[in-house]
PDB file of N, CA and C in Angstrom:
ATOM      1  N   UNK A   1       0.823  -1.189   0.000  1.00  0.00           N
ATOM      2  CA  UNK A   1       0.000   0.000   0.000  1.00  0.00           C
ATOM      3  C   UNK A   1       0.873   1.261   0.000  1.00  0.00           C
ATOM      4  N   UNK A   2       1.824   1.281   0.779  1.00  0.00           N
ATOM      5  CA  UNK A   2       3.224   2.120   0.774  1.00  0.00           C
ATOM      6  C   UNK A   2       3.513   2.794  -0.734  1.00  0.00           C
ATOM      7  N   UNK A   3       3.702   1.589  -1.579  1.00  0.00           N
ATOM      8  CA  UNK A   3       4.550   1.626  -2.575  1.00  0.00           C
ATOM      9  C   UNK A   3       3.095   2.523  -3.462  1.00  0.00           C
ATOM     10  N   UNK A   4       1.946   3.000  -3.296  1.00  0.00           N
ATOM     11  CA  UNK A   4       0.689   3.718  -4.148  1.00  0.00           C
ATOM     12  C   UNK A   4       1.195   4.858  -3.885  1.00  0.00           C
ATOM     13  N   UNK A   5       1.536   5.370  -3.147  1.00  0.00           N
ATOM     14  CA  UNK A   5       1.333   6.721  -2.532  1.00  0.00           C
ATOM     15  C   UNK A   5       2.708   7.633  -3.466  1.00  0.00           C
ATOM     16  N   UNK A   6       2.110   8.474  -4.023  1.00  0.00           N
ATOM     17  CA  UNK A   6       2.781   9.187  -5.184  1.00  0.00           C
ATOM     18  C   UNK A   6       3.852  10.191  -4.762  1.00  0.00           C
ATOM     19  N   UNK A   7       3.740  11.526  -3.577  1.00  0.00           N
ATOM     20  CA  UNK A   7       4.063  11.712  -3.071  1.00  0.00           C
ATOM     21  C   UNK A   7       3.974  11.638  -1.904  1.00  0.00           C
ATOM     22  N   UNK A   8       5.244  12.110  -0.409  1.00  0.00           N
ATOM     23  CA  UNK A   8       4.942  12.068   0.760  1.00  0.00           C
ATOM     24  C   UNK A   8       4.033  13.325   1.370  1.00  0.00           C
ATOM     25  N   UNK A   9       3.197  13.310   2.123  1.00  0.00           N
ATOM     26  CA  UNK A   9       2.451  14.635   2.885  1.00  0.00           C
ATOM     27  C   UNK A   9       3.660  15.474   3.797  1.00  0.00           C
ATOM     28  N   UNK A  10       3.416  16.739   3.047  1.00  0.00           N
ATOM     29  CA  UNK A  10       4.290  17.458   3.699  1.00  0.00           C
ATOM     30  C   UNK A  10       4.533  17.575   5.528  1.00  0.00           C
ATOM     31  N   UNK A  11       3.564  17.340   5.672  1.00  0.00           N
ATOM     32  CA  UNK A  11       3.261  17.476   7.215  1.00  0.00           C
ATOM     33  C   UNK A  11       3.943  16.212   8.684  1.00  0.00           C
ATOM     34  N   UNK A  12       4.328  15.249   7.204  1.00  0.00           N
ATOM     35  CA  UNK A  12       4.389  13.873   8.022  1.00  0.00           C
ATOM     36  C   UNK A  12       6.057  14.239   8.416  1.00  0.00           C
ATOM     37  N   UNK A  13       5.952  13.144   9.827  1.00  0.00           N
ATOM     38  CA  UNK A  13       7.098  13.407  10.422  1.00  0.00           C
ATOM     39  C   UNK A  13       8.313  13.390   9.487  1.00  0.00           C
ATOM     40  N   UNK A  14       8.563  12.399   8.919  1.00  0.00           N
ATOM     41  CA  UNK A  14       9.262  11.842   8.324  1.00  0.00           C
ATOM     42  C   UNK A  14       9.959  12.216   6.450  1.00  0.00           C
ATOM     43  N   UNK A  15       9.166  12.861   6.294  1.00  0.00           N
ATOM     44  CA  UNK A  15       8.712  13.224   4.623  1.00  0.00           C
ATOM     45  C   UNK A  15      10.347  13.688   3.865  1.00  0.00           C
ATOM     46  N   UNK A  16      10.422  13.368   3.138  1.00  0.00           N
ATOM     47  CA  UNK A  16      12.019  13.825   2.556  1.00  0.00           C
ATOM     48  C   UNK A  16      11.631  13.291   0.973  1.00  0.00           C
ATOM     49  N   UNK A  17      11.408  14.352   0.219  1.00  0.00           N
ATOM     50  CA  UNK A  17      11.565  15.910   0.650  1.00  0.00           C
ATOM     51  C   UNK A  17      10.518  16.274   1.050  1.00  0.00           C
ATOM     52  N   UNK A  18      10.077  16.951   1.692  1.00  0.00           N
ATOM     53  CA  UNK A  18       8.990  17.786   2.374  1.00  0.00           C
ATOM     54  C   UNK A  18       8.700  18.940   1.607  1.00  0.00           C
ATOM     55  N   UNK A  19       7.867  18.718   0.896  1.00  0.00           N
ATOM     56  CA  UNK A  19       7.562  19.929  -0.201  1.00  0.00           C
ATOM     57  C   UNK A  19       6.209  20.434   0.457  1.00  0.00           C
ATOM     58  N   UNK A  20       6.817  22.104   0.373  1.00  0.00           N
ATOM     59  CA  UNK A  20       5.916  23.259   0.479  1.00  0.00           C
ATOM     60  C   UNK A  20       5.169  23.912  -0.791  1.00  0.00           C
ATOM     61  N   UNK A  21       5.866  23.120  -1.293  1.00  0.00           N
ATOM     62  CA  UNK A  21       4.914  23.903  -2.735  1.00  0.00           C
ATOM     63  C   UNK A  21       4.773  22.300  -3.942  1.00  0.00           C
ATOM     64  N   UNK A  22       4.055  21.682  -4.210  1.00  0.00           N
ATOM     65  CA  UNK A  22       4.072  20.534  -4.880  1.00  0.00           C
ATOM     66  C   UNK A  22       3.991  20.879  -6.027  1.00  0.00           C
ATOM     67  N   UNK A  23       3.372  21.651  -7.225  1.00  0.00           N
ATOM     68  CA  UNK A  23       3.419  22.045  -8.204  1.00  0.00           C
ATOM     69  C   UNK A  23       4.708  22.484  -8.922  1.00  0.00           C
ATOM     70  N   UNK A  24       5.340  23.238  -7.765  1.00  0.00           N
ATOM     71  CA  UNK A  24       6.792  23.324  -8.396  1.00  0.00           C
ATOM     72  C   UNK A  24       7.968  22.643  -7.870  1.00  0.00           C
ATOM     73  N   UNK A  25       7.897  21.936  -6.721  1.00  0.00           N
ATOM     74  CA  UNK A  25       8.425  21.188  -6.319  1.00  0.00           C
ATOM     75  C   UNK A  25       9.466  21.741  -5.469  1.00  0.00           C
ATOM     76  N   UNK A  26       8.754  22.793  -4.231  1.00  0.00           N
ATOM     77  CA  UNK A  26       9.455  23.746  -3.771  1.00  0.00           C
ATOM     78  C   UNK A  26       9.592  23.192  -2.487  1.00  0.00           C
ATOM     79  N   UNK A  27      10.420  22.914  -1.870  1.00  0.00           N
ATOM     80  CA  UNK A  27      10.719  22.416  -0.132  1.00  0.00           C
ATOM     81  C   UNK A  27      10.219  23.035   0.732  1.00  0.00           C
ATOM     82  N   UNK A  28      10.215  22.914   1.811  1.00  0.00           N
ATOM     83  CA  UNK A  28      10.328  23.785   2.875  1.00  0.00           C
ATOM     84  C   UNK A  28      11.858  24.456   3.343  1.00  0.00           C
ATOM     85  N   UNK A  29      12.311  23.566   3.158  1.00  0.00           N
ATOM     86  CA  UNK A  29      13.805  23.777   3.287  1.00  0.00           C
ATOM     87  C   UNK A  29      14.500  24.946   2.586  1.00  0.00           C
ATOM     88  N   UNK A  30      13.938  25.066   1.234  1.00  0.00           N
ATOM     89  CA  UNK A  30      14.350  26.330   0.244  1.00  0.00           C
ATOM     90  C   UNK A  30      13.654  27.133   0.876  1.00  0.00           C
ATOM     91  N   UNK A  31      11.942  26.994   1.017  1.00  0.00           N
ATOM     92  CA  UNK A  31      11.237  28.433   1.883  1.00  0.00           C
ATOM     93  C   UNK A  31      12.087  28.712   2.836  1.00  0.00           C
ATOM     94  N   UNK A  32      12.644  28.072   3.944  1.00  0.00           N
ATOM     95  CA  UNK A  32      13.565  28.976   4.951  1.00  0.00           C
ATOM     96  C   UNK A  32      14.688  29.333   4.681  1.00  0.00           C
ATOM     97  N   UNK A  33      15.363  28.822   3.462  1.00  0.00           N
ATOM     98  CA  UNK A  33      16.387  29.833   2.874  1.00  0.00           C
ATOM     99  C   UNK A  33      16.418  30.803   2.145  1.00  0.00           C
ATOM    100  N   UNK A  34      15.016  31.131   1.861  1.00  0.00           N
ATOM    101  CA  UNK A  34      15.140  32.040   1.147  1.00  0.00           C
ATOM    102  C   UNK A  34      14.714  33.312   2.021  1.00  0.00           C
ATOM    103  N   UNK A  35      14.060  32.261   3.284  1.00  0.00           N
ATOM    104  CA  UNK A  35      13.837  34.165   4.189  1.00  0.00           C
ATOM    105  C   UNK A  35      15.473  33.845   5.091  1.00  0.00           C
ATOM    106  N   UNK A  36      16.196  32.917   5.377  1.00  0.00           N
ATOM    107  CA  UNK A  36      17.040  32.984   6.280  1.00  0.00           C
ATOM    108  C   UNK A  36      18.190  34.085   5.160  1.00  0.00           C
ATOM    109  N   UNK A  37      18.502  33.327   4.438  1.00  0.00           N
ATOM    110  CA  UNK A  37      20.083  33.551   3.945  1.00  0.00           C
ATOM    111  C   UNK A  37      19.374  35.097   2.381  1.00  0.00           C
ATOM    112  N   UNK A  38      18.032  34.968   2.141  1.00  0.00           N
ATOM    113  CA  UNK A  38      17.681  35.909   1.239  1.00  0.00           C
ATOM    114  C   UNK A  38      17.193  37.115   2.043  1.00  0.00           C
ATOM    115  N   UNK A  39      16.946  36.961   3.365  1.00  0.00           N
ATOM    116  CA  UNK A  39      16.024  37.948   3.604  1.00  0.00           C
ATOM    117  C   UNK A  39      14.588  38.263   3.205  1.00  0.00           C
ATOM    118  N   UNK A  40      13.973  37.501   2.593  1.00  0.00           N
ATOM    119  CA  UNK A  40      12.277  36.957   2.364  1.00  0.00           C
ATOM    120  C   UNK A  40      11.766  37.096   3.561  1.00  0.00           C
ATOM    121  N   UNK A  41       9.931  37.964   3.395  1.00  0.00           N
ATOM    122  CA  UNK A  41       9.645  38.278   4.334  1.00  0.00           C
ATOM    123  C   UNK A  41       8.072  37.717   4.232  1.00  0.00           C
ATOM    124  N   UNK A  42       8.192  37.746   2.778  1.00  0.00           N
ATOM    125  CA  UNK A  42       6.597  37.672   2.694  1.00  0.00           C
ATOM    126  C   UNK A  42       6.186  36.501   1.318  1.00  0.00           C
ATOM    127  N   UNK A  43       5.337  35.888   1.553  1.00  0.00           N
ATOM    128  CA  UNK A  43       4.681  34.942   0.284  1.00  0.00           C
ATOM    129  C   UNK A  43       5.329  35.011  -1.171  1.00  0.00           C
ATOM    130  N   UNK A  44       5.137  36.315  -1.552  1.00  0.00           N
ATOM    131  CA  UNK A  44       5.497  37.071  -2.718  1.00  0.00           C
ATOM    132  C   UNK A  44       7.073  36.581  -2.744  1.00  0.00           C
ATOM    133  N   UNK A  45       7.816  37.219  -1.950  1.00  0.00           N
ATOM    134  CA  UNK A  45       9.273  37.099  -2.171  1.00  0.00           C
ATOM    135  C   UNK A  45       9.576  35.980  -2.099  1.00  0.00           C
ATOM    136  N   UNK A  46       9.144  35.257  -1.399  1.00  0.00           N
ATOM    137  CA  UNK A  46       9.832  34.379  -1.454  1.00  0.00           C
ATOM    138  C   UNK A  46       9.541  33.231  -2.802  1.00  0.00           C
ATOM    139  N   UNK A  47       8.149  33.449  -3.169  1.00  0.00           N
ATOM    140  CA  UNK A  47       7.995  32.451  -4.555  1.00  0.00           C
ATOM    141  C   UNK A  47       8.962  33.376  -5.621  1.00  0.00           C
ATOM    142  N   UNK A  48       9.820  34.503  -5.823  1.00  0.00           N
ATOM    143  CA  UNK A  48      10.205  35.388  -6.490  1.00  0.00           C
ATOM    144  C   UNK A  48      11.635  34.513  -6.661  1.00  0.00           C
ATOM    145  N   UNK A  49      12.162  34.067  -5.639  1.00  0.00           N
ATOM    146  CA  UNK A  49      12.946  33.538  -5.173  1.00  0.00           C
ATOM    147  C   UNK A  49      13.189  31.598  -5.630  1.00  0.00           C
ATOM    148  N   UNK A  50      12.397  30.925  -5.204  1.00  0.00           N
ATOM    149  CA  UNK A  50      12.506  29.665  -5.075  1.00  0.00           C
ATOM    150  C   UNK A  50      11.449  28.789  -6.488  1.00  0.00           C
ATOM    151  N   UNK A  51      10.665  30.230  -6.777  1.00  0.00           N
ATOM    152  CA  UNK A  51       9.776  29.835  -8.134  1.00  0.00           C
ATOM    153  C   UNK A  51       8.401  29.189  -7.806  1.00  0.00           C
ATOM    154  N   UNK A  52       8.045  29.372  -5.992  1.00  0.00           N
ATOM    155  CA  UNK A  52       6.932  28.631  -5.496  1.00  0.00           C
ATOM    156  C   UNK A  52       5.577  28.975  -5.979  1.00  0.00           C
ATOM    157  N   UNK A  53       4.302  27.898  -6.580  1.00  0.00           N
ATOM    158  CA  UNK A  53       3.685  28.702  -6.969  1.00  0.00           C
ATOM    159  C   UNK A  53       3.074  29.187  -8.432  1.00  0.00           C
ATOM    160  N   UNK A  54       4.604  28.898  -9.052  1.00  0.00           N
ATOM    161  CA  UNK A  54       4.740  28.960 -10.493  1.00  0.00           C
ATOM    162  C   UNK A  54       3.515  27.969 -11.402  1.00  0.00           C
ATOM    163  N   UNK A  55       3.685  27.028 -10.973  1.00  0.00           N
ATOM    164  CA  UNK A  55       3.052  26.201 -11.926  1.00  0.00           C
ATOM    165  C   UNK A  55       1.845  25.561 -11.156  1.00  0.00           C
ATOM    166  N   UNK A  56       1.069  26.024 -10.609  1.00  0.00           N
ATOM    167  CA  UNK A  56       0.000  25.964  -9.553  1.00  0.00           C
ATOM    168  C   UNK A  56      -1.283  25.165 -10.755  1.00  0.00           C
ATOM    169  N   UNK A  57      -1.193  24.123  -9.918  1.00  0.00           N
ATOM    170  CA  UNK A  57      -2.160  23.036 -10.135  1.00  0.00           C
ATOM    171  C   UNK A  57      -2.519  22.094  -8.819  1.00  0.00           C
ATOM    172  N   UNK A  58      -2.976  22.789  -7.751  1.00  0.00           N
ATOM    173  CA  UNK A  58      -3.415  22.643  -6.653  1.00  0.00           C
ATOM    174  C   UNK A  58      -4.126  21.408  -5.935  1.00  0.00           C
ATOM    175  N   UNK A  59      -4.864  21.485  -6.702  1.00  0.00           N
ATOM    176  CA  UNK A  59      -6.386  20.331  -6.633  1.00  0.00           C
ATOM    177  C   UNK A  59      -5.824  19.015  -7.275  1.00  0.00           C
ATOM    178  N   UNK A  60      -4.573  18.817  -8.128  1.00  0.00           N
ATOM    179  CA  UNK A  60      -3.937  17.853  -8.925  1.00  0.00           C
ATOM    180  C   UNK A  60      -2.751  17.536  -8.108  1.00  0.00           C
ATOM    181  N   UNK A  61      -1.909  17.856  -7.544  1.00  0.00           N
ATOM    182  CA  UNK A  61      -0.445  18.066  -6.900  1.00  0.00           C
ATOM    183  C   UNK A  61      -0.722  17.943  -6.011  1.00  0.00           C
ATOM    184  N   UNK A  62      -1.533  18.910  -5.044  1.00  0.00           N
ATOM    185  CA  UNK A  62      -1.497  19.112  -3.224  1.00  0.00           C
ATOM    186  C   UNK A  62      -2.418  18.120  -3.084  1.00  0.00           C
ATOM    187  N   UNK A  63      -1.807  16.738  -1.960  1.00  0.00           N
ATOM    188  CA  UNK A  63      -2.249  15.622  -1.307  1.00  0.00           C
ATOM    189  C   UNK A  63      -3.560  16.013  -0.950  1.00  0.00           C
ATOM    190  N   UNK A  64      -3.490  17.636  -0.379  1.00  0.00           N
ATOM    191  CA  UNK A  64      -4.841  18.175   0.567  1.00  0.00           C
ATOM    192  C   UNK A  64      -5.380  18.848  -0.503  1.00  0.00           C
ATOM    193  N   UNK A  65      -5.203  18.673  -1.964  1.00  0.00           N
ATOM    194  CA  UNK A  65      -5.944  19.596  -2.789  1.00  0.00           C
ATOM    195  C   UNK A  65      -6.190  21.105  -2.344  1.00  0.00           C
ATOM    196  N   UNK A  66      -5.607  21.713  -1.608  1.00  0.00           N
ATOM    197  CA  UNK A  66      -5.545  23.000  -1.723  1.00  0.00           C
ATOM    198  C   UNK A  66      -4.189  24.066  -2.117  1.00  0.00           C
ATOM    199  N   UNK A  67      -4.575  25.091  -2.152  1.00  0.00           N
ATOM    200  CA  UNK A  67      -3.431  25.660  -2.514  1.00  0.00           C
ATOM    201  C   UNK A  67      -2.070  25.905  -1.521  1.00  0.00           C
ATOM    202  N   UNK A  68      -1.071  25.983  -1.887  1.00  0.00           N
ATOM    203  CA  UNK A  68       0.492  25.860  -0.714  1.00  0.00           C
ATOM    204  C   UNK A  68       0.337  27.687  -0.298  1.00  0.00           C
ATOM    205  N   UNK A  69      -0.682  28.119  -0.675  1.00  0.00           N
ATOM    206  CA  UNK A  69       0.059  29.364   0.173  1.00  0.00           C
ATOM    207  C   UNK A  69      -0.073  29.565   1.889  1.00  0.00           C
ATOM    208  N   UNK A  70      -0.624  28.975   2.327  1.00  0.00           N
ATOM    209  CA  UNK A  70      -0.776  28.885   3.763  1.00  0.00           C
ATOM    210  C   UNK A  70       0.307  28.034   4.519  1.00  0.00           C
ATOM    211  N   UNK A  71       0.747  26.631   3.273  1.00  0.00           N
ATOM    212  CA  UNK A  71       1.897  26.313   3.515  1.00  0.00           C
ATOM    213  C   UNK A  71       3.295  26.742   3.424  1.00  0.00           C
ATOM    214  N   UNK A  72       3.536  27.880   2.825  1.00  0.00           N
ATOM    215  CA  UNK A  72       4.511  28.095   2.410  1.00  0.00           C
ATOM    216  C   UNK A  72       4.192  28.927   3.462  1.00  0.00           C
ATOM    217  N   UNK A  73       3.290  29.600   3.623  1.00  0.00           N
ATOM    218  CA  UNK A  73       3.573  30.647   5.136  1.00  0.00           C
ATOM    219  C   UNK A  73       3.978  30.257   6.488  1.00  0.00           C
ATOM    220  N   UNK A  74       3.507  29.056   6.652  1.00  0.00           N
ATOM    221  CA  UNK A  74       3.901  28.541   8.166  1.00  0.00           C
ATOM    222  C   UNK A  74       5.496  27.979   7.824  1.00  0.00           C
ATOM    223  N   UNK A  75       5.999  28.288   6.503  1.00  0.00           N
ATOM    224  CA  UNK A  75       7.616  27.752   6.022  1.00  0.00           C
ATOM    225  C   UNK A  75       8.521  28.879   6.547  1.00  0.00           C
ATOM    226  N   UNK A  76       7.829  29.997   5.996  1.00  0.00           N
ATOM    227  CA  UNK A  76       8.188  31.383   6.026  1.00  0.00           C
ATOM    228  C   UNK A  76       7.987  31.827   7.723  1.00  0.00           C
ATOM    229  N   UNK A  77       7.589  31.278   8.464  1.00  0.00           N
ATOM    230  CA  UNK A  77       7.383  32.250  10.257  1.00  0.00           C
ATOM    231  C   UNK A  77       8.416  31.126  11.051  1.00  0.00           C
ATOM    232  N   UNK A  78       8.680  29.449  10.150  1.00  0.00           N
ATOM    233  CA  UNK A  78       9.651  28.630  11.038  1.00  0.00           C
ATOM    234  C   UNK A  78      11.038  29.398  10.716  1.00  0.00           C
ATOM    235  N   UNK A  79      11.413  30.471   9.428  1.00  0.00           N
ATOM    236  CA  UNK A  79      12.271  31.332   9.246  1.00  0.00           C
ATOM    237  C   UNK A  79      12.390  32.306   9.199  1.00  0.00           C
ATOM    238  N   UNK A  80      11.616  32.571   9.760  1.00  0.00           N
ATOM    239  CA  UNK A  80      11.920  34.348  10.687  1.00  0.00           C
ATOM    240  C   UNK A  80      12.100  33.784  11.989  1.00  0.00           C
ATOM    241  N   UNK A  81      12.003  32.638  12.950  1.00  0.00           N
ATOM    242  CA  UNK A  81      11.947  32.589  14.040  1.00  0.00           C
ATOM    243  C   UNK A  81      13.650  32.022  14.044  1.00  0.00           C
ATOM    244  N   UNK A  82      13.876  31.355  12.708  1.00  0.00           N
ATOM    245  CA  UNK A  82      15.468  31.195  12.889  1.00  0.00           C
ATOM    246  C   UNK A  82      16.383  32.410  13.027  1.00  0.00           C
ATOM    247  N   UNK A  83      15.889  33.786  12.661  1.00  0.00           N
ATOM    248  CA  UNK A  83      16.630  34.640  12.537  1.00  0.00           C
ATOM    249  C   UNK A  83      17.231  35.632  13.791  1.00  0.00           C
TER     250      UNK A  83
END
């Protein structure tokens, strides 16, 4: 049953890679580099940055069928809190 599952849910403990943005295949890991080491502050910049967003097909890509911008925000406040 393992072996169905197309991608991992970003949320799960374990997930590698842990994508914040599935459409473009954006990490979480890049979201906090791009506010740690870019200075990204906000949604905008940071998809400006990492390309999150770009190719938004939501309902097809995101496990939860919704859109990553709420995800990419809780990416974006675990890197401002690194700062």
């Amino acid at each position: 049953m393992k072996d169905q599952i197309k991608v991992l849910v970003w949320f799960k403990k374990n997930a590698n890679p842990k994508y914040a943005c599935y459409c473009s295949k954006v990490t979480e890991e890049q979201v906090i580099d791009a506010v740690v080491k870019h200075g990204s502050k906000t949604v905008q910049q940071v998809n400006a940055i990492t390309g999150a967003m770009k190719n938004s097909n939501c309902k097809e890509n995101n496990p939860m069928g919704v859109c990553c911008h709420k995800i990419i925000q809780e990416a974006i406040n675990k890197g401002l809190a690194m700062k």
